[in-house]
N, C-alpha and C. Protein backbone atom coordinates (compact mmCIF):
# COMPACT_ATOMS: atom_id res chain seq x y z
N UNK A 1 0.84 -1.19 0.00
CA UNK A 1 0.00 0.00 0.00
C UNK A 1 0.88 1.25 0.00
N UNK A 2 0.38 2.31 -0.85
CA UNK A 2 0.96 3.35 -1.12
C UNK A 2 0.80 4.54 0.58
N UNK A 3 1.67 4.40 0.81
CA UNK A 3 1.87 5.90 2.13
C UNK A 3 2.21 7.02 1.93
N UNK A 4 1.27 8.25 1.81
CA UNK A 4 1.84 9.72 1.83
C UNK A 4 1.49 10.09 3.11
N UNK A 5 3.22 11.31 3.22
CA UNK A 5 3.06 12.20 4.42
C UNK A 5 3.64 13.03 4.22
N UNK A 6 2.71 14.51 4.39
CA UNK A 6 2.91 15.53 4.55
C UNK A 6 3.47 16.31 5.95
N UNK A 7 3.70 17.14 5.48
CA UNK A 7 4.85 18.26 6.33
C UNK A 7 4.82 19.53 5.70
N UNK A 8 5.42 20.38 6.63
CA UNK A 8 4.99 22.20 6.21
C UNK A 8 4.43 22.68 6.69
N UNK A 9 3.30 22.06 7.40
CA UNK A 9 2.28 23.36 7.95
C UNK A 9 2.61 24.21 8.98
N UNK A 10 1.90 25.09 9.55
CA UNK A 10 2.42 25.97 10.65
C UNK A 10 1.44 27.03 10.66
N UNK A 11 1.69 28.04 11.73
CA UNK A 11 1.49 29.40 11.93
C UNK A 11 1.84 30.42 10.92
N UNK A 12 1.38 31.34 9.96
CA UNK A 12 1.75 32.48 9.25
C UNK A 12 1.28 33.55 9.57
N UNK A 13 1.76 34.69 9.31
CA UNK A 13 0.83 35.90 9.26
C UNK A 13 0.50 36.03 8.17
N UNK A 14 -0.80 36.65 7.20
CA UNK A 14 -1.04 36.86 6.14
C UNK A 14 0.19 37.56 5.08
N UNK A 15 0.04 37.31 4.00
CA UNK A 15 1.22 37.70 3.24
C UNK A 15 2.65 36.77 3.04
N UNK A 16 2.48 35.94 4.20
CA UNK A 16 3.81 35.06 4.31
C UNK A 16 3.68 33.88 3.42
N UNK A 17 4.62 33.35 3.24
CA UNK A 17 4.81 31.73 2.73
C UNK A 17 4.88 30.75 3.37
N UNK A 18 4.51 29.55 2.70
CA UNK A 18 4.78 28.25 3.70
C UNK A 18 5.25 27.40 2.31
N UNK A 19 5.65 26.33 2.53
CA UNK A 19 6.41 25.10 1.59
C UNK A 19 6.00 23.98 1.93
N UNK A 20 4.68 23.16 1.42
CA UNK A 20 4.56 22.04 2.17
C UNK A 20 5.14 20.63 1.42
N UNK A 21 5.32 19.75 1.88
CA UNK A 21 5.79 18.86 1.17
C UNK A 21 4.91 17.31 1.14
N UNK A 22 5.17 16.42 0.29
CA UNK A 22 4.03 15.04 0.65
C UNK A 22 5.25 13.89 0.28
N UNK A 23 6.13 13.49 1.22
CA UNK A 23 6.66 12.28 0.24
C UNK A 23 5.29 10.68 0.72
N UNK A 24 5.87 10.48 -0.42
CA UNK A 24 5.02 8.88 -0.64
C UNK A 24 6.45 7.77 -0.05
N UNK A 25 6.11 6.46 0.09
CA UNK A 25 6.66 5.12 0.11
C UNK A 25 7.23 4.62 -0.68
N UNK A 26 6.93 4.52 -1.87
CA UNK A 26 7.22 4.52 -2.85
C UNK A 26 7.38 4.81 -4.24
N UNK A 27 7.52 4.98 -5.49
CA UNK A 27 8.28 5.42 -6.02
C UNK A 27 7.04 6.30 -6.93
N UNK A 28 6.95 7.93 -6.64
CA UNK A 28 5.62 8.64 -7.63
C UNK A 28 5.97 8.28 -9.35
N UNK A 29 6.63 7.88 -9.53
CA UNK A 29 6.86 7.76 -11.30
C UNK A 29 5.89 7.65 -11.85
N UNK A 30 4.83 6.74 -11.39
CA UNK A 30 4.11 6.00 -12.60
C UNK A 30 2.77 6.59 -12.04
N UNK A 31 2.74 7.45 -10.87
CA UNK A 31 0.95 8.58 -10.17
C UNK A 31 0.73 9.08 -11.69
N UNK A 32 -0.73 8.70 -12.16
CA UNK A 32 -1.26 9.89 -13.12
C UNK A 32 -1.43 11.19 -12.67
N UNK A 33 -1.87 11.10 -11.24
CA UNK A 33 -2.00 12.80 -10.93
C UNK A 33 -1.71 12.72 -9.56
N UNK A 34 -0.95 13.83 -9.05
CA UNK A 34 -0.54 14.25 -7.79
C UNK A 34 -1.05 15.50 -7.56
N UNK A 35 -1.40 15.70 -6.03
CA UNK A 35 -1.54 17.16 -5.76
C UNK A 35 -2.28 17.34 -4.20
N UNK A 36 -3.03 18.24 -3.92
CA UNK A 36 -3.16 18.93 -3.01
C UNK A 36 -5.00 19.30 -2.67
N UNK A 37 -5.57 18.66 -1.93
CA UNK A 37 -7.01 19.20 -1.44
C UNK A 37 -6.58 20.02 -0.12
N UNK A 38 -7.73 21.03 0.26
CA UNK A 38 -7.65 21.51 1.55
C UNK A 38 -9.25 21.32 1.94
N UNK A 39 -9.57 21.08 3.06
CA UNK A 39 -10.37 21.39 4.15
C UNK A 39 -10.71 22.53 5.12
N UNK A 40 -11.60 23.28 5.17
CA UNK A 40 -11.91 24.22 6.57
C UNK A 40 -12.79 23.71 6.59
N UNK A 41 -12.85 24.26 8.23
CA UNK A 41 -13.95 23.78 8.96
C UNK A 41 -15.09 24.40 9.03
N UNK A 42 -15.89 23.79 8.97
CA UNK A 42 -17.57 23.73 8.25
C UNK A 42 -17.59 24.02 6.74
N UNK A 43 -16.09 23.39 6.15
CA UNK A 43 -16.72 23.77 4.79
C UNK A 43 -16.61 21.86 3.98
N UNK A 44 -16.60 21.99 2.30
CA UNK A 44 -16.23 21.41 1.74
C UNK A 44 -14.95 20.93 1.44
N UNK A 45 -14.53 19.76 1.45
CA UNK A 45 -13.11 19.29 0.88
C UNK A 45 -12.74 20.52 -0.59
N UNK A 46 -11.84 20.94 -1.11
CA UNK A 46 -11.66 21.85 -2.03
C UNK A 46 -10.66 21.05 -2.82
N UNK A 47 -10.20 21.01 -3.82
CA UNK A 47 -9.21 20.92 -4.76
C UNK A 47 -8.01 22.14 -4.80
N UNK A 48 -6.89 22.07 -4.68
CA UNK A 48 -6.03 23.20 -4.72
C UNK A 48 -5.38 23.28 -5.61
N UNK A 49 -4.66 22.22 -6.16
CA UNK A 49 -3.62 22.45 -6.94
C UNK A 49 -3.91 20.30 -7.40
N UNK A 50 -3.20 20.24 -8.63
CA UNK A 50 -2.99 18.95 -9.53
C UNK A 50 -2.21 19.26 -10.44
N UNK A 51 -1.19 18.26 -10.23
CA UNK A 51 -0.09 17.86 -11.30
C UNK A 51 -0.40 16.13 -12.13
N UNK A 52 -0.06 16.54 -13.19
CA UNK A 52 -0.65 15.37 -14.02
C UNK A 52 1.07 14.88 -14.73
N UNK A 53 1.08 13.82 -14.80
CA UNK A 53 1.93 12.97 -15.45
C UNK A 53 2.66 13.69 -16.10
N UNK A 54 1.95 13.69 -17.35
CA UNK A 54 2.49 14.97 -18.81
C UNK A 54 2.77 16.62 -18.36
N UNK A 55 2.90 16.85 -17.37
CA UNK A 55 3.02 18.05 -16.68
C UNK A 55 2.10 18.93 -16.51
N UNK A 56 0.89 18.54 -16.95
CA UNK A 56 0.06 19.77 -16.62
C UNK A 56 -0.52 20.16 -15.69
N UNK A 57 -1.00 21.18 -15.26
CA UNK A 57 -1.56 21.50 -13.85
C UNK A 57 -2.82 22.14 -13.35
N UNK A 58 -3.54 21.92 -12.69
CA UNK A 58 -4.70 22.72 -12.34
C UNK A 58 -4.60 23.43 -11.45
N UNK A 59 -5.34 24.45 -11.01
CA UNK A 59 -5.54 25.13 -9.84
C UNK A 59 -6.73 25.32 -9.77
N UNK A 60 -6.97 25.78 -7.89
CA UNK A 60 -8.34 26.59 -7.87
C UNK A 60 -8.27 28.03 -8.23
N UNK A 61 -9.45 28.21 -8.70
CA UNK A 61 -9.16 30.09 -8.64
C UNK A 61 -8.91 31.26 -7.56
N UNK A 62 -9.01 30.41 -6.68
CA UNK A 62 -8.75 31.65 -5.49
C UNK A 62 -7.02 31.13 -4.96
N UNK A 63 -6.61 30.33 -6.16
CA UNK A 63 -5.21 30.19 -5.46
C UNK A 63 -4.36 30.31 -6.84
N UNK A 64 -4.68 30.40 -7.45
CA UNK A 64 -4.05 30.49 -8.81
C UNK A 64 -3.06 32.03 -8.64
N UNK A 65 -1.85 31.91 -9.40
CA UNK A 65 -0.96 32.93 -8.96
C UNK A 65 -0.39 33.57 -7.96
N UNK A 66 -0.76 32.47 -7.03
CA UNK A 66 -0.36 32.39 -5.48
C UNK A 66 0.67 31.38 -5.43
N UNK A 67 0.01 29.93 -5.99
CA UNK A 67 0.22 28.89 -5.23
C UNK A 67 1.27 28.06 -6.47
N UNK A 68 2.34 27.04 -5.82
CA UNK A 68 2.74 26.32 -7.21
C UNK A 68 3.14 25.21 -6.71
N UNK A 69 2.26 24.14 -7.51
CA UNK A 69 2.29 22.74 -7.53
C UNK A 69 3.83 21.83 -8.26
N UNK A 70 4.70 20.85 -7.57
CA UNK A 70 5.89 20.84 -8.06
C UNK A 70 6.19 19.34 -7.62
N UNK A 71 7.01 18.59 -8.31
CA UNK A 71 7.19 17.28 -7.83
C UNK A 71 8.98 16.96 -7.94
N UNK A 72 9.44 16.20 -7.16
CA UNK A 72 10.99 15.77 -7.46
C UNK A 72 10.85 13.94 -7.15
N UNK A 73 10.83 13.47 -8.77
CA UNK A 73 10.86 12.05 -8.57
C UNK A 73 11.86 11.10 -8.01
N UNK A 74 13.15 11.73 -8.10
CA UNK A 74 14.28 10.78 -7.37
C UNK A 74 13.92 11.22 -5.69
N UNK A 75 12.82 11.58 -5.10
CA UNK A 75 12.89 12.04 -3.40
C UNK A 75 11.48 11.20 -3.44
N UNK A 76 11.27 10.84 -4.41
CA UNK A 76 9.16 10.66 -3.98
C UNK A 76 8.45 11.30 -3.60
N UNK A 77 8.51 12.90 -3.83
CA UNK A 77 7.77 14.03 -3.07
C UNK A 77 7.15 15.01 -3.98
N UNK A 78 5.65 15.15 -3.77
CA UNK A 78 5.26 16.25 -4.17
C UNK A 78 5.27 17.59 -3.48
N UNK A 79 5.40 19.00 -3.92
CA UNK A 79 5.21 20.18 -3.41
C UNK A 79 4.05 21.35 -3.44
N UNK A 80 3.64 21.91 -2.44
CA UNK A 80 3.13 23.07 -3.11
C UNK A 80 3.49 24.29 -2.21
N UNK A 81 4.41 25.18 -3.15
CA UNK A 81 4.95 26.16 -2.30
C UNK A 81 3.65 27.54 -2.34
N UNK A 82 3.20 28.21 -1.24
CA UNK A 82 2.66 29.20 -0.94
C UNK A 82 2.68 29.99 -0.43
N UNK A 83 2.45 31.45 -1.37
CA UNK A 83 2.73 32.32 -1.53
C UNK A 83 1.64 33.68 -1.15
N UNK A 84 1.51 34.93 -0.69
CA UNK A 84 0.96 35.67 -0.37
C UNK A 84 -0.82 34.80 0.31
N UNK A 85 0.13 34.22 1.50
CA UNK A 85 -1.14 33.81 2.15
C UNK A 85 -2.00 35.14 2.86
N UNK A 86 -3.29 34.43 2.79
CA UNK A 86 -3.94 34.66 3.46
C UNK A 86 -5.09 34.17 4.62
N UNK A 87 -5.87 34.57 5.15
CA UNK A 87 -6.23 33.92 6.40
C UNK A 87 -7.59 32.94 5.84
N UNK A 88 -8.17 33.23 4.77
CA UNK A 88 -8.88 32.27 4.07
C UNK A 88 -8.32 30.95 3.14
N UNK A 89 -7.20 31.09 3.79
CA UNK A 89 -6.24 30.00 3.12
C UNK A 89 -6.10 28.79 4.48
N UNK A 90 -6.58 29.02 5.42
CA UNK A 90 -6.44 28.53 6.53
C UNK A 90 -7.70 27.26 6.05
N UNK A 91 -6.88 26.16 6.42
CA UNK A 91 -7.31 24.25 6.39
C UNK A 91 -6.48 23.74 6.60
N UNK A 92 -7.07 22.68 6.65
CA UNK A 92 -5.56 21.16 6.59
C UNK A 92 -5.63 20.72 5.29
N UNK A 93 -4.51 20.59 5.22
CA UNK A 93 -4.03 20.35 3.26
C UNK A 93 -3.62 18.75 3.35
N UNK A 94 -4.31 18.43 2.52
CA UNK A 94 -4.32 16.94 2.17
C UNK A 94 -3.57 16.85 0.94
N UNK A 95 -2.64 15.75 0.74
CA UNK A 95 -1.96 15.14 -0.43
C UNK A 95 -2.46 14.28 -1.30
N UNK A 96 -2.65 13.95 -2.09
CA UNK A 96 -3.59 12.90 -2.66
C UNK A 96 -2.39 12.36 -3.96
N UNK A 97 -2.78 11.16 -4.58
CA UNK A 97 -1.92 10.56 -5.63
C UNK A 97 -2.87 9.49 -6.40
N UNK A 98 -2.99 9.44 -7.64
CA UNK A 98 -4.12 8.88 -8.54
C UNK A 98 -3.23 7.90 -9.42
N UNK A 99 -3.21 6.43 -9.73
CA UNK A 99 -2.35 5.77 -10.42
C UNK A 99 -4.30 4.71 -11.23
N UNK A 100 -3.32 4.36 -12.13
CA UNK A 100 -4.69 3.47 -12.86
C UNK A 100 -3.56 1.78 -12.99
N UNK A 101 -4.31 0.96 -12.59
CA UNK A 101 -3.90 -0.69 -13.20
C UNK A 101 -5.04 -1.32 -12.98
N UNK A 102 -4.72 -2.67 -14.38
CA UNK A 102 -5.28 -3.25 -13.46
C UNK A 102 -6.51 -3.43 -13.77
N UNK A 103 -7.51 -2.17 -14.99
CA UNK A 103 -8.64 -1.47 -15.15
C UNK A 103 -8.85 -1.21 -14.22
N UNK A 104 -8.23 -0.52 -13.16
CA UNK A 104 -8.72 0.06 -12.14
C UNK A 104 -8.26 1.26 -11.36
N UNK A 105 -8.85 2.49 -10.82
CA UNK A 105 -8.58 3.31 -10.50
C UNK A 105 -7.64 3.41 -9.26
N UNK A 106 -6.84 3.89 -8.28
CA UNK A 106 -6.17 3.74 -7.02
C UNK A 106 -6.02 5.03 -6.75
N UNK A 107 -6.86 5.45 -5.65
CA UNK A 107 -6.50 6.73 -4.77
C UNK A 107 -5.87 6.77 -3.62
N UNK A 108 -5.08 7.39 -3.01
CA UNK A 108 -4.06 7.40 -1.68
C UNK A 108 -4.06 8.91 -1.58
N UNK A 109 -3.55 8.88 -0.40
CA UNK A 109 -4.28 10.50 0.66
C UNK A 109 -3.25 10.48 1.87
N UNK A 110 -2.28 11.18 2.19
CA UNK A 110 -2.32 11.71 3.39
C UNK A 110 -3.22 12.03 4.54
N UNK A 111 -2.03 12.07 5.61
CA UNK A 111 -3.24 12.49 7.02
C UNK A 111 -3.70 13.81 7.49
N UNK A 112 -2.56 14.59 6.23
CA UNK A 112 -3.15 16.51 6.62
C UNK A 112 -2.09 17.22 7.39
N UNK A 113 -1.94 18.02 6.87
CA UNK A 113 -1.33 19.56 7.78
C UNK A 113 -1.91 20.28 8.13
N UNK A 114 -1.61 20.85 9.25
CA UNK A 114 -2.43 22.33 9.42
C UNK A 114 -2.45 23.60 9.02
N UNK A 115 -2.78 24.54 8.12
CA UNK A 115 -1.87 25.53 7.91
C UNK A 115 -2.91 26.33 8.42
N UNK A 116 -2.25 27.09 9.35
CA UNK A 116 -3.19 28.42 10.02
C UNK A 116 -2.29 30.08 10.04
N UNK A 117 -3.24 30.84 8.98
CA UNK A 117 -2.88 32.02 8.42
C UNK A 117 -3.81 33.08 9.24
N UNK A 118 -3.19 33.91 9.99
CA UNK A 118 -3.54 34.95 10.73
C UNK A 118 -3.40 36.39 10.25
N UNK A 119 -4.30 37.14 10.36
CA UNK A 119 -4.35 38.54 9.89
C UNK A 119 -3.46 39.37 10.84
């Protein structure tokens, strides 16, 4: 079974950066898509950022030109470095990793960071 764990989170003041990181167990080469959900509380799971195989990437719109999704395959780690936080940026950021075999889909998830952004 595939294991991600994240790291990075912390305390910011708005405007600041954080760097979070997700290594996996084993080896991301062959993830169709890597990336990043966040959570607040009382809200919906969100989508943040996705890196796809062939390099392409998604974002949400309230993080787009903020935020940047990044991977280093010889470490097994995905990134997303962030940039001009703010306090609505505040959740726990989940890692996620999408591989297909098999005819079959495989999702894996981290246990979350906290990132808490203060005005």
């Amino acid at each position: 079974q595939v294991q991600l764990v994240e790291s990075g989170g912390g305390l910011v003041q708005a405007g600041g950066s954080l760097r979070l990181s997700c290594v996996s167990s084993g080896s991301i080469s062959n993830f169709n898509g890597m990336g990043w959900h966040r959570l607040c509380p009382g809200k919906q799971r969100e989508l943040v950022a996705e890196l796809f195989g062939g390099g392409l990437t998604n974002y949400a719109a309230s993080v787009k030109g903020r935020f940047t999704i990044s991977r280093d395959n010889a470490k097994n780690t995905v990134y997303l470095q962030m940039n001009s936080l703010k306090p609505e940026d505040t959740a726990v950021y989940y890692c996620f990793a999408r591989e297909y075999g098999q005819g079959r889909r495989y999702d894996y998830w981290g246990q979350g960071t906290q990132v808490t952004v203060s005005s």
